[in-house]
Protein backbone atom coordinates (compact mmCIF):
# COMPACT_ATOMS: atom_id res chain seq x y z
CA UNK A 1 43.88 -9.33 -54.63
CA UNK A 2 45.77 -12.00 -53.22
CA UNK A 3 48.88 -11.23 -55.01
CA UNK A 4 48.92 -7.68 -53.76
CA UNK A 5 48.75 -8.93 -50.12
CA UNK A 6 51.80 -10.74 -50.65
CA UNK A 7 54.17 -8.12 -51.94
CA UNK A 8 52.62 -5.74 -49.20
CA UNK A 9 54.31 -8.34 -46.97
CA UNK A 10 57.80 -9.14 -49.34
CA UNK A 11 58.15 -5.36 -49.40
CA UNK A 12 58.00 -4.46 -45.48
CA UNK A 13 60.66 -4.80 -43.31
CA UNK A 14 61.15 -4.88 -39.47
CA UNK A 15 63.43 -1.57 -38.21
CA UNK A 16 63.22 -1.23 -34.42
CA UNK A 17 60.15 -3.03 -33.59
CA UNK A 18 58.37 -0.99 -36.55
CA UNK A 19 56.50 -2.34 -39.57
CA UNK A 20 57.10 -0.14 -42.53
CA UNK A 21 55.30 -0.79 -45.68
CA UNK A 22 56.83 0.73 -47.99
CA UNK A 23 54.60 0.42 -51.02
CA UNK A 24 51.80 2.62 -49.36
CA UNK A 25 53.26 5.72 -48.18
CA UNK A 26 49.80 7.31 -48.46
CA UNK A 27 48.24 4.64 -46.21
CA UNK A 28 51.40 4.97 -43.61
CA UNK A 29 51.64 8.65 -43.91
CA UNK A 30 47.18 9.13 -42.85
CA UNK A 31 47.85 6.73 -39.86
CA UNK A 32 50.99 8.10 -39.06
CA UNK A 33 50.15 11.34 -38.86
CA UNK A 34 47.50 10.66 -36.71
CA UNK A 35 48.97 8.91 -34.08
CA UNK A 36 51.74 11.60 -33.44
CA UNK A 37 48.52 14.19 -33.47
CA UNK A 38 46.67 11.75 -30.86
CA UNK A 39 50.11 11.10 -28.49
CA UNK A 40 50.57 15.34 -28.22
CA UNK A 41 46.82 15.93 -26.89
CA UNK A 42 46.09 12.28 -25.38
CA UNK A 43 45.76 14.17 -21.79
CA UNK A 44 43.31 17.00 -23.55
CA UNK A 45 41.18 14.69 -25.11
CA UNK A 46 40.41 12.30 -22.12
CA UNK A 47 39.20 14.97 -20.24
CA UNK A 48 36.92 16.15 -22.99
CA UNK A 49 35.91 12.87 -23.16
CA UNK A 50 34.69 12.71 -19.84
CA UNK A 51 33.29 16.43 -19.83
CA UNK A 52 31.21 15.18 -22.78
CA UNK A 53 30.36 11.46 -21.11
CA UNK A 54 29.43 13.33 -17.80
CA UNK A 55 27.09 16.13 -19.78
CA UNK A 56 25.11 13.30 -21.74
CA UNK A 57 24.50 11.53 -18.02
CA UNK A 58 23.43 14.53 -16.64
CA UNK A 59 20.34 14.88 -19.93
CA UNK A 60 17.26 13.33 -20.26
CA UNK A 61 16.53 11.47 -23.68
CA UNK A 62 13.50 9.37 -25.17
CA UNK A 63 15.57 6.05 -23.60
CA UNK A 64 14.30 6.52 -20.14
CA UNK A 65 12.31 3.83 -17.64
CA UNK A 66 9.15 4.92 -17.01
CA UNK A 67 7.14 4.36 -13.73
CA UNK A 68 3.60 6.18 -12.70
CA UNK A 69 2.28 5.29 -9.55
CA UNK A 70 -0.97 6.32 -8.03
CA UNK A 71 -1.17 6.43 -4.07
CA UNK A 72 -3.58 7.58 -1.24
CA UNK A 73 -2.99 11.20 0.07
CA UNK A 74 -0.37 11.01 3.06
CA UNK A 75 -0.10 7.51 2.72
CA UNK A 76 3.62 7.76 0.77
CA UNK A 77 6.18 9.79 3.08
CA UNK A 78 7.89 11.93 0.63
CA UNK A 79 11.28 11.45 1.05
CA UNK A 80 10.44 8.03 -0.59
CA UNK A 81 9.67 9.71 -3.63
CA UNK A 82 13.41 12.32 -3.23
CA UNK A 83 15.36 9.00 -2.21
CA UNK A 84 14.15 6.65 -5.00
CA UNK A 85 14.82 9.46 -7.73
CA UNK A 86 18.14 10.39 -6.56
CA UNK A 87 18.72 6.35 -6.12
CA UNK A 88 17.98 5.94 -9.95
CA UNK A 89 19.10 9.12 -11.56
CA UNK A 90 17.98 10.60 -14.19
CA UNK A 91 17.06 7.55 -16.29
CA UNK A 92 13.99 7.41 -13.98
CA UNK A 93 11.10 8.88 -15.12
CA UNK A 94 8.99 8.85 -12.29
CA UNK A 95 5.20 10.30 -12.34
CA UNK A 96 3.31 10.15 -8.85
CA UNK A 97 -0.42 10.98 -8.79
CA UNK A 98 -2.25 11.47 -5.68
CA UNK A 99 -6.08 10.44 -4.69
CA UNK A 100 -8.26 11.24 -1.75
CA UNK A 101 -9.48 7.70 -0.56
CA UNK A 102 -8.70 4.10 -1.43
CA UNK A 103 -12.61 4.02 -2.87
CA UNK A 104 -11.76 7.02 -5.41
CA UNK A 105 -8.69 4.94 -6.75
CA UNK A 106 -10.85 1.50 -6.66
CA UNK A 107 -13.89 3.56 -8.37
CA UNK A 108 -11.55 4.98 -11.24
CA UNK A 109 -10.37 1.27 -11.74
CA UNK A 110 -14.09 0.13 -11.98
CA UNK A 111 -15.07 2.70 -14.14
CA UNK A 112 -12.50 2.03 -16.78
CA UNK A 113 -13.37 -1.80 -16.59
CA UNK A 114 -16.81 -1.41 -16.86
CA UNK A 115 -16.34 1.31 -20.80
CA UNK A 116 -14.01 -0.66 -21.58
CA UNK A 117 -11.87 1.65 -22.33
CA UNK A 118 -8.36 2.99 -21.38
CA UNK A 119 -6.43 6.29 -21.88
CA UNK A 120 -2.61 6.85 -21.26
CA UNK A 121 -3.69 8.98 -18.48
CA UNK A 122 -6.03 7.27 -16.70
CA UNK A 123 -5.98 5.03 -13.51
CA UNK A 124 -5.75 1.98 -15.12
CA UNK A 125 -3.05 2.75 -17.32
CA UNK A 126 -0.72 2.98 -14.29
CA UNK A 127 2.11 0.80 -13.38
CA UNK A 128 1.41 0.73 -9.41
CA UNK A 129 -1.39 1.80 -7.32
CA UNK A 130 -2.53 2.05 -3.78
CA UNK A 131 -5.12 -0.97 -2.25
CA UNK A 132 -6.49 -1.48 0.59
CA UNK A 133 -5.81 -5.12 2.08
CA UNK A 134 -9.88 -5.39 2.48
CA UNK A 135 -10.52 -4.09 -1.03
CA UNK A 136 -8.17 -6.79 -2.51
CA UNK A 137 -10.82 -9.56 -3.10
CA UNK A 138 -13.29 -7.21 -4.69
CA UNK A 139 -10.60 -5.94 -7.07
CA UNK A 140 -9.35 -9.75 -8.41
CA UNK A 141 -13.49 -10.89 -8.63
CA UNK A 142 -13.73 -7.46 -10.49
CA UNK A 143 -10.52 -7.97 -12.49
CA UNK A 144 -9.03 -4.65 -12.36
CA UNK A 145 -5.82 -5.78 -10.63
CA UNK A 146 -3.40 -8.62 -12.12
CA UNK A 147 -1.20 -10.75 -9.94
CA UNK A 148 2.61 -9.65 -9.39
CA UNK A 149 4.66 -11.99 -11.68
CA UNK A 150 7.67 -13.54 -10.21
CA UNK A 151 6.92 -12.01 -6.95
CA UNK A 152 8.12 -15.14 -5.61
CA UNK A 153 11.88 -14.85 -7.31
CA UNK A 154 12.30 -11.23 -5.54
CA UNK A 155 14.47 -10.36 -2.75
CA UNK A 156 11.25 -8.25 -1.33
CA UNK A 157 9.02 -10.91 -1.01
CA UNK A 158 11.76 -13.56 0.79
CA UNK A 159 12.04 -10.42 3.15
CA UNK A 160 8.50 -10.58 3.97
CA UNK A 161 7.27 -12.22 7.78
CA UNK A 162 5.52 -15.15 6.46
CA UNK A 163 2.06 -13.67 7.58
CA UNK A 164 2.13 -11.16 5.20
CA UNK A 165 2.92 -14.12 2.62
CA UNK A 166 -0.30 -15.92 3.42
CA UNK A 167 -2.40 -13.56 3.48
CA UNK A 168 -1.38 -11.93 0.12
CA UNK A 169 -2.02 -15.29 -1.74
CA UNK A 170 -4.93 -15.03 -3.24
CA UNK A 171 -6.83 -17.36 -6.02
CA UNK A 172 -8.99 -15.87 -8.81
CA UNK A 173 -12.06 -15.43 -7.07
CA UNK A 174 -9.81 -13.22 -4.36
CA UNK A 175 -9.99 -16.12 -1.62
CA UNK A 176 -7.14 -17.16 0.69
CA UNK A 177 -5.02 -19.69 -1.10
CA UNK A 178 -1.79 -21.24 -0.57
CA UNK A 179 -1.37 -22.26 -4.23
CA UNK A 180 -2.63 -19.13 -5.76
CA UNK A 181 -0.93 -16.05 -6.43
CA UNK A 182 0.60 -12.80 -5.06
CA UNK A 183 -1.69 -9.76 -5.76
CA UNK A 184 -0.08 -7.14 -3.67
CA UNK A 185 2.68 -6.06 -1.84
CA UNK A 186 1.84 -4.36 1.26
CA UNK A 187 3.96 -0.89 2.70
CA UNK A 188 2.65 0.14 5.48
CA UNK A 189 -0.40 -1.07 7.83
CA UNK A 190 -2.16 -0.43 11.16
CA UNK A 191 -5.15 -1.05 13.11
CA UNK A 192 -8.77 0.47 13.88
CA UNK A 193 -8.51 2.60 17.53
CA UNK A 194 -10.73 4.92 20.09
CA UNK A 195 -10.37 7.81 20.38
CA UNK A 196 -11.85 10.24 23.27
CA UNK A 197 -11.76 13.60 24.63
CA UNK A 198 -10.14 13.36 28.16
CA UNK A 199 -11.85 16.66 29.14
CA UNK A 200 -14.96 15.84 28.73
CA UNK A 201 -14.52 12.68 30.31
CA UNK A 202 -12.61 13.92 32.78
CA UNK A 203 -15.33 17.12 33.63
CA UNK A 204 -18.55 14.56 33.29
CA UNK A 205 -16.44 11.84 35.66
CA UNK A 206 -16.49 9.36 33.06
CA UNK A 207 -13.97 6.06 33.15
CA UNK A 208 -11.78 5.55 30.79
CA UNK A 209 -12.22 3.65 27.51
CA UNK A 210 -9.87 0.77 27.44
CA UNK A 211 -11.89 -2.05 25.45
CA UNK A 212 -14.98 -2.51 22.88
CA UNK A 213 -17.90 -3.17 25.70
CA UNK A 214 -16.87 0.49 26.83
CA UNK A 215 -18.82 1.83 23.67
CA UNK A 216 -21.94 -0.49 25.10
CA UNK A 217 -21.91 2.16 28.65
CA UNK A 218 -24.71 4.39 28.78
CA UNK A 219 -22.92 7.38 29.87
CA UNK A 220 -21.93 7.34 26.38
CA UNK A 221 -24.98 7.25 24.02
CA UNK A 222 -24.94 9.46 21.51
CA UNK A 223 -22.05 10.89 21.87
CA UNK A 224 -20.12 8.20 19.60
CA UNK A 225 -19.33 8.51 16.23
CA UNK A 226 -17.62 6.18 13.83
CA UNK A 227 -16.44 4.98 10.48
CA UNK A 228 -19.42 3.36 8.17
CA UNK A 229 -17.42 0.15 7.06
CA UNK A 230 -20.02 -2.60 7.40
CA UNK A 231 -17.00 -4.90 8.78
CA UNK A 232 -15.74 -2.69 11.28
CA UNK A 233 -18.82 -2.13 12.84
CA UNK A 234 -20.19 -5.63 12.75
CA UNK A 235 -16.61 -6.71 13.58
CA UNK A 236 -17.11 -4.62 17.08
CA UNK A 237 -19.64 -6.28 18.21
CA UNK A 238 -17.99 -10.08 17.37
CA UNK A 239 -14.76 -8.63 19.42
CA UNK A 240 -16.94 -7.51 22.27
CA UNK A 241 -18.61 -10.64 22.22
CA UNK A 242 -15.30 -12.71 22.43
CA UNK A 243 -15.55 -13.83 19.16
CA UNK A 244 -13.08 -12.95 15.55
CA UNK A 245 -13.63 -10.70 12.96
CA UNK A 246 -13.22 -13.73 10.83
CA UNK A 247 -16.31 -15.73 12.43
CA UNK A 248 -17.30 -18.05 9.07
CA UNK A 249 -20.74 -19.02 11.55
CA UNK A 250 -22.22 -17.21 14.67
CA UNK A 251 -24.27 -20.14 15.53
CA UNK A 252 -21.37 -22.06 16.64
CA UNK A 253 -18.58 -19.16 17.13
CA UNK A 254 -20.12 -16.57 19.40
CA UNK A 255 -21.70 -17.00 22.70
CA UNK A 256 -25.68 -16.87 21.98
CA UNK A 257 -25.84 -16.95 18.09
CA UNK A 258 -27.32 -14.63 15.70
CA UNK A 259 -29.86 -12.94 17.76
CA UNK A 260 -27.13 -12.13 20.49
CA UNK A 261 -25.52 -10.28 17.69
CA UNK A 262 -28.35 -8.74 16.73
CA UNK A 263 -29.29 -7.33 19.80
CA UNK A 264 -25.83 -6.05 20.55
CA UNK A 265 -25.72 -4.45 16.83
CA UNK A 266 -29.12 -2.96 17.36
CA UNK A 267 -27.63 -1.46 20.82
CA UNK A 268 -24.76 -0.23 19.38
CA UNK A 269 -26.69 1.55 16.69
CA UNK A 270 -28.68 3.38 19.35
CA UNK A 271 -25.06 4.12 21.21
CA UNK A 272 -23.59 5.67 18.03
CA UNK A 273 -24.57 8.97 17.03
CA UNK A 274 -23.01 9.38 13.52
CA UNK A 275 -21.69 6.29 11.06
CA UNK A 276 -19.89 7.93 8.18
CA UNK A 277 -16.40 7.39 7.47
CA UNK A 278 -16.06 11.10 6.02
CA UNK A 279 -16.74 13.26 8.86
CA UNK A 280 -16.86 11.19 12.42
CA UNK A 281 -13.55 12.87 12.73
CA UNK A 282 -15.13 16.73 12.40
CA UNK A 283 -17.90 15.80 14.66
CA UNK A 284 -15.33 14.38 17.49
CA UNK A 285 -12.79 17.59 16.76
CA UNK A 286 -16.31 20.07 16.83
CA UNK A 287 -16.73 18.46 20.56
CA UNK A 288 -20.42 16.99 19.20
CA UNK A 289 -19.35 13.54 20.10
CA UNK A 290 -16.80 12.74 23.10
CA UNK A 291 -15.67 9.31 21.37
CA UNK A 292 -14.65 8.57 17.48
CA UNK A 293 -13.59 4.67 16.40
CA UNK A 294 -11.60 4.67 12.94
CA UNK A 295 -8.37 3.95 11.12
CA UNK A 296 -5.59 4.67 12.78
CA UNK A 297 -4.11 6.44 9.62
CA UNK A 298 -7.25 8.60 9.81
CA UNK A 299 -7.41 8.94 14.08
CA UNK A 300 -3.68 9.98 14.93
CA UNK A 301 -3.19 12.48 13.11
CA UNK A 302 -6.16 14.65 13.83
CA UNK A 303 -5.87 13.52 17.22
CA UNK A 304 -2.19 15.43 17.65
CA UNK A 305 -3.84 18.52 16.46
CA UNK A 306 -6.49 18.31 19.23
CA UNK A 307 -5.76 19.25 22.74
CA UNK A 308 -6.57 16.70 25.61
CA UNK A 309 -7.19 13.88 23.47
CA UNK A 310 -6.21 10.01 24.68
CA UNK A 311 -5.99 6.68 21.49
CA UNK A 312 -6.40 3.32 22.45
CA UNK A 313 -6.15 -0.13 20.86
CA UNK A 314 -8.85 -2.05 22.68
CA UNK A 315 -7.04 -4.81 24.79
CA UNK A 316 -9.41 -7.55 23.44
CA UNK A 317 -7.83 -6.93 20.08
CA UNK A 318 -8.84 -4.81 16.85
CA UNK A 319 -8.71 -5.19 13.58
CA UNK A 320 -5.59 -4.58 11.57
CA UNK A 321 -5.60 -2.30 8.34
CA UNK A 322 -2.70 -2.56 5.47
CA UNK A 323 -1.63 -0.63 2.33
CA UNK A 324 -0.61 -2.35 -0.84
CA UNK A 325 1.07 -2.13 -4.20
CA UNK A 326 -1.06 -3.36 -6.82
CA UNK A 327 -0.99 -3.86 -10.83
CA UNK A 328 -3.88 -2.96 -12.26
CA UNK A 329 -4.89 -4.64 -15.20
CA UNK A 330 -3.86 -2.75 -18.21
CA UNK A 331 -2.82 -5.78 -20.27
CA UNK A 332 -6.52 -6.92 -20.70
CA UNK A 333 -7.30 -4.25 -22.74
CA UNK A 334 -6.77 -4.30 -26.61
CA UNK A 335 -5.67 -1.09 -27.16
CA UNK A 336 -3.18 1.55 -28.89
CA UNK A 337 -3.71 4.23 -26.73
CA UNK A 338 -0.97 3.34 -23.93
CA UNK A 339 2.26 2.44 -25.74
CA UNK A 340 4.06 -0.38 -24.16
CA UNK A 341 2.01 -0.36 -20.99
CA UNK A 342 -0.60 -3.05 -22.53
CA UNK A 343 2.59 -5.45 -22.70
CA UNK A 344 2.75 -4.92 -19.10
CA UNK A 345 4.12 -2.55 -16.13
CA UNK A 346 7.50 -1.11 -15.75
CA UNK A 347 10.60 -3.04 -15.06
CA UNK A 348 11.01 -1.02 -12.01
CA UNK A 349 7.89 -2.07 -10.07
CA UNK A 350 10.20 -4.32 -8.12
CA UNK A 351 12.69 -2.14 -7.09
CA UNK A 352 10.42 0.72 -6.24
CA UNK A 353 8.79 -2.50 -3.90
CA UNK A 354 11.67 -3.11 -2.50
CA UNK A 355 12.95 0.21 -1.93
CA UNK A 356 9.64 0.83 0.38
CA UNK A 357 10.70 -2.65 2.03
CA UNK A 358 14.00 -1.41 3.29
CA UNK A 359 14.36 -1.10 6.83
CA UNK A 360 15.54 2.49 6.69
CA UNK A 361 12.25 3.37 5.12
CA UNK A 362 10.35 2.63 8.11
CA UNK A 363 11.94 5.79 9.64
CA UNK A 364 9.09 8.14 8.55
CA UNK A 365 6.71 5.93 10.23
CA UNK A 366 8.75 5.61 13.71
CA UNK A 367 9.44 9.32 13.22
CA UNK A 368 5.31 9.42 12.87
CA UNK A 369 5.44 11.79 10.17
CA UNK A 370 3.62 9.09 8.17
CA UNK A 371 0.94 7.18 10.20
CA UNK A 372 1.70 3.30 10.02
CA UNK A 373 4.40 0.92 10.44
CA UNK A 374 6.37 -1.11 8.17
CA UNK A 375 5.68 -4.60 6.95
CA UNK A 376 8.88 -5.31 8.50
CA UNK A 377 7.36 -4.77 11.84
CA UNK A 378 4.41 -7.01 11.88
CA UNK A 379 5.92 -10.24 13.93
CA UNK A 380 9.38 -8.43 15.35
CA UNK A 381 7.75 -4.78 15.83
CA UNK A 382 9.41 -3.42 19.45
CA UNK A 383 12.91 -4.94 18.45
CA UNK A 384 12.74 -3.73 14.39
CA UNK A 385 11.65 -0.48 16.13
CA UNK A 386 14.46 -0.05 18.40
CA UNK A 387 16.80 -0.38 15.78
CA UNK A 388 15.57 2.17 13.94
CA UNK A 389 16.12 5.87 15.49
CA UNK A 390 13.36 8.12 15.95
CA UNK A 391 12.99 11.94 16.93
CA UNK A 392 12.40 13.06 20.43
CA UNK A 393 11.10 16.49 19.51
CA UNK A 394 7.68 14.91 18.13
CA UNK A 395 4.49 16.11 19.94
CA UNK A 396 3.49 13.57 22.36
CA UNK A 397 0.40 11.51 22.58
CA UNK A 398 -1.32 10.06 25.58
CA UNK A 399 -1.55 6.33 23.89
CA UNK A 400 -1.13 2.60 24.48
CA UNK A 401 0.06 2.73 20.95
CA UNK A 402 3.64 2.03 20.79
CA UNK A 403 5.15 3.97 17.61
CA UNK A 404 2.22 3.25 16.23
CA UNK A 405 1.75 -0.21 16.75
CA UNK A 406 -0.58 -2.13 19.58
CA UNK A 407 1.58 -3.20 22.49
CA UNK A 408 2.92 -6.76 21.80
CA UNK A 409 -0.03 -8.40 24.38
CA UNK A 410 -2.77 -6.70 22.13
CA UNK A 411 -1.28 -7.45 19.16
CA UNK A 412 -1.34 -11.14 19.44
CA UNK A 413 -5.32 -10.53 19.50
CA UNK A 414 -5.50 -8.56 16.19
CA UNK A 415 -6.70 -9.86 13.29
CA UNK A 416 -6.59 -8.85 9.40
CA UNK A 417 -10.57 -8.70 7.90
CA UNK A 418 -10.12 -12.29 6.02
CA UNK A 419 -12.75 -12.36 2.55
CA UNK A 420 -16.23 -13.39 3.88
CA UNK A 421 -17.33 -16.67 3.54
CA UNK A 422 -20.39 -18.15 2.10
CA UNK A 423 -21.76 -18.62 5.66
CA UNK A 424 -20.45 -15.75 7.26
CA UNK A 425 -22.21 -13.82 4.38
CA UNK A 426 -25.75 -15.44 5.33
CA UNK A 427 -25.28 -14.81 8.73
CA UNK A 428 -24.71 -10.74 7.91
CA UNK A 429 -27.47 -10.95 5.70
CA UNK A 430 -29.55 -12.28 8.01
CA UNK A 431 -28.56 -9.54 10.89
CA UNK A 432 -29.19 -6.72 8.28
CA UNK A 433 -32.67 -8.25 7.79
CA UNK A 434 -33.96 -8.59 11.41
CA UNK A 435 -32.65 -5.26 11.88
CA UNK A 436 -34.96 -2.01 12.78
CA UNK A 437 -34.97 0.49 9.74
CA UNK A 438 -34.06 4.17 10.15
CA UNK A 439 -34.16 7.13 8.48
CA UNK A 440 -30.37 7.43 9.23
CA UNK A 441 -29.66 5.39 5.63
CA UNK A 442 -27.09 3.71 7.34
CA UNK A 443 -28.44 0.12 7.06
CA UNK A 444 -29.44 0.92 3.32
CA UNK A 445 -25.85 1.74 3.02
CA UNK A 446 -24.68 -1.89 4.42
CA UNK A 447 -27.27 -3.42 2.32
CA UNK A 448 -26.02 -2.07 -0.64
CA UNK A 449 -22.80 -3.57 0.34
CA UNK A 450 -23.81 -6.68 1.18
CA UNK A 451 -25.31 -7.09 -2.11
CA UNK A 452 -22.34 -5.81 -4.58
CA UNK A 453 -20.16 -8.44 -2.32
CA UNK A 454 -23.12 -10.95 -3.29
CA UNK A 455 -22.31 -10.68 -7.00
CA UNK A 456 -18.74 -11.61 -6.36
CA UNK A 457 -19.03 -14.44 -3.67
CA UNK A 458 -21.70 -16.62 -6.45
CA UNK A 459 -19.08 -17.54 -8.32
CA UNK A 460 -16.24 -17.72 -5.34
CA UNK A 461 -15.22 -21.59 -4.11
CA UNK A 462 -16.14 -21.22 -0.06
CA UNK A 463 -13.56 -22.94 2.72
C-alpha cells in the first residue's frame, strides 16, 4: 500500500499551481468534473441552500422543547403567552392550561399525591403552575411542589428586591428560612381592598370608608360581605386593633389579649352579612350589600364594570397577596407514563421566569388589563411605574390605589400572611373555640381549616 503512495507522488508533477496525478485519470477526471459543474451553478445552489435551510426552520419536528404551564384564569396577560412564542420560535412547544381558582390547581395537585398516581396530562405532570404566596407552606408540608434548582445562579432571581428573596426561602416544613430553599418565583401580586357603593352611601348619608374600624360602624351591619379566608378575616380584626397579620401571640402583641379579639371577631361576624369567597362579589354588584372586602385581583375588575363604585386600601395597612411559579413534584413519582418529565421540568422554566420578570412585562398590569403589579414594583413601585407607559383611554376608577398598588405611605404598613406559628395557631384555636356557633357554617368552615393546617404544623420546627 505504501509503495503505491509513493509512485502516486514520483508520478505527479506541479504545472501552474496544479497537482496532476497522472496515474489516476479516473480519480482526477470524477473530481474534476465536479468542480467545474459546482463553479457554473455556485450562485444557484447557495440560494437553494438557504430556501431549503429557511423551509426546515420554519417546520416543526419531534426535536422540540417542551413547556406546559398551568395558571389561574386572568391571572397571565396574554400577550405573554404571543411574545414568549414568537421570542422562541418554533422550537417551542408551548401548552398553557387554564383553572378557575388557586384551590382547583392546589386540589388537582393533592389529589394526584394522595393515588399516587400520575398521567401525562394531569396537573402534576406539568412543568410550571400557578401558587398562591399563602398556599406555599401547605404545598412543601404536602410535597406536591419541589424547590427551583439553581434559582440562585439565575439572572431572575439577582433581579429580585430582596423582600421577595426572603420571603420565598422556605425550609421543608414550608417555614421562613434563610438557609433553605427557593420554592417559587412570584409574577405578579397585590393586596386585599374595600370596596363600596358611593350611591348608596351617598343617598343613606353615610361617611366614607377609609380604614378597617369603618366595617365595626353600625350604619353598616349587614350590609357587608366578604371573602371566607380564615386569615383575612381574623387578620382584620389584628389590623383594626393595631396589631400585624403576623402576630405569633395576642397576649403580648395586641392591646387587651385574646378576649379583645374575640369580642371584636364576634362583632364583626354580626357586621358581615355573607363570608364566602365565591359570591361576596354578586351580592355587592346585586346592591344586597353596600360594602365587599376581597382580593384586589378579584375587587377591581368587577368594580370597573359597576357604576358609582369607590376601592380603598385601608390606611392602617392590608394584607398583600402574590402569584407564583411553582414545580410541582413530578420527579417523586416512579413512573413511565410521563416521558422525560419524571427526570425533571423543562429547560425553559427559567427563561419563561424571566421573561415574566422583564420590566416591559409589567405593561399589562400598568395598562390594568391584568389586575396586579410586577415583582419589580414591590420596594421602587411609583418610580418603576413611571417608567413604564400606560394608556390614558382606560376607564377610570375613583381609588387611592395607584396603578394598582397602595400609595407609598400605606404600603409601608402592608404585610405578606407569614406561615402561622405554633403559638399563633393556639391562639386561633382558641378564638374559634370561645366563639358563638351559627347556622351560617362559617366557623365550621375555619375549623376545618384550622385543623388540616394542624396536621402540617406537628411536624414543622416553630421560631
Amino acid at each position: 500500500m505504501s509503495i503505491g503512495v509513493i509512485d502516486l507522488c514520483k508520478s505527479s508533477n506541479l504545472d501552474n499551481g496544479e497537482i496532476k496525478a497522472e496515474k489516476s485519470q479516473p480519480m482526477r477526471g470524477r473530481g474534476t468534473q465536479f468542480m467545474e459543474s459546482y463553479s457554473g451553478v455556485d450562485n444557484l445552489a447557495n440560494e437553494e441552500m438557504k430556501a431549503a435551510f429557511e423551509e426546515w426552520k420554519s417546520k416543526t419536528y419531534a426535536l422540540t422543547v417542551p413547556l406546559r404551564i398551568i395558571t389561574l384564569r386572568g391571572s397571565v396577560p396574554p400577550s405573554w403567552i404571543k411574545d414568549f412564542v414568537q421570542v422562541q420560535g418554533k422550537r417551542l412547544k408551548l401548552r398553557t392550561e387554564f383553572r378557575s381558582s388557586l384551590e382547583a390547581i392546589f386540589s388537582e395537585l393533592t389529589s394526584a399525591s394522595k393515588k399516587n398516581q400520575i398521567e401525562a396530562q394531569s396537573t402534576m405532570a406539568a412543568d410550571l403552575i400557578t401558587i398562591g404566596d399563602s398556599w406555599m407552606n401547605l404545598a412543601i408540608c404536602e410535597g406536591i411542589i419541589e424547590p427551583i434548582l439553581d434559582a440562585e445562579e439565575q439572572d431572575w432571581y439577582s433581579s429580585l428586591p430582596d423582600k421577595w428573596k426572603v420571603y420565598l426561602r422556605r425550609n421543608k416544613n414550608g417555614q421562613l428560612d434563610p438557609r433553605g430553599k427557593i420554592w417559587g418565583a412570584p409574577y405578579r401580586w397585590g393586596s386585599m381592598v374595600i370596596a363600596y357603593n358611593k350611591t348608596k352611601f351617598e343617598r343613606h348619608n353615610v361617611a366614607p370608608i377609609e380604614d378597617w374600624k369603618d366595617l365595626w360602624r353600625p350604619e353598616l351591619a349587614g350590609k357587608i360581605s366578604m371573602v371566607d379566608a380564615p386569615r383575612e378575616v381574623l387578620g382584620a380584626v389584628l389590623k383594626y386593633m393595631g396589631a400585624s397579620y403576623n402576630s405569633n401571640d395576642f397576649s403580648s402583641q395586641v392591646s387587651g389579649g385574646r378576649t379583645a379579639v374575640l369580642q371584636k371577631f364576634s362583632a364583626l361576624r354580626r357586621q358581615v352579612r355573607l363570608f364566602d369567597s365565591m359570591h361576596y362579589l354578586k351580592a355587592f354588584g346585586a346592591g344586597d350589600v353596600w360594602v365587599a372586602v376581597g382580593w384586589s385581583s378579584d375587587v377591581l375588575p368587577a368594580a370597573k364594570r359597576m357604576p358609582n363604585v369607590t376601592v380603598v386600601v385601608p390606611k392602617s395597612g392590608t394584607s398583600l397577596w402574590a402569584d407564583l411559579w411553582a414545580i410541582p413534584a413530578a420527579s417523586t413519582f416512579a413512573t413511565d407514563r410521563i416521558g422525560g418529565r419524571v427526570r425533571g421540568p423543562s429547560p425553559l422554566i427559567h427563561q419563561w421566569i424571566e421573561f415574566c420578570l422583564q420590566p416591559a412585562r409589567a405593561l399589562p398590569f400598568c395598562q390594568e388589563i391584568v389586575p396586579g403589579a410586577s415583582p419589580l414594583a414591590l420596594t421602587r413601585p411609583y418610580n418603576f411605574i413611571e417608567s413604564l407607559e400606560t394608556t390614558s383611554g382606560a376607564p377610570k376608577l375613583e381609588t387611592n390605589l395607584i396603578a394598582g398598588l397602595p400609595p407609598p405611605e400605606i404600603l409601608c404598613k402592608c404585610e405578606f400572611l407569614e406561615p402561622l406559628s405554633k403559638e399563633a395557631f393556639v391562639d386561633y384555636q382558641w378564638l374559634i373555640a370561645h366563639s358563638p356557633k351559627t347556622s351560617d357554617g362559617w366557623i365550621g368552615s375555619i375549623m376545618k381549616f384550622f385543623t388540616s393546617t394542624l396536621q402540617h404544623l406537628k411536624y414543622a420546627p416553630f421560631r
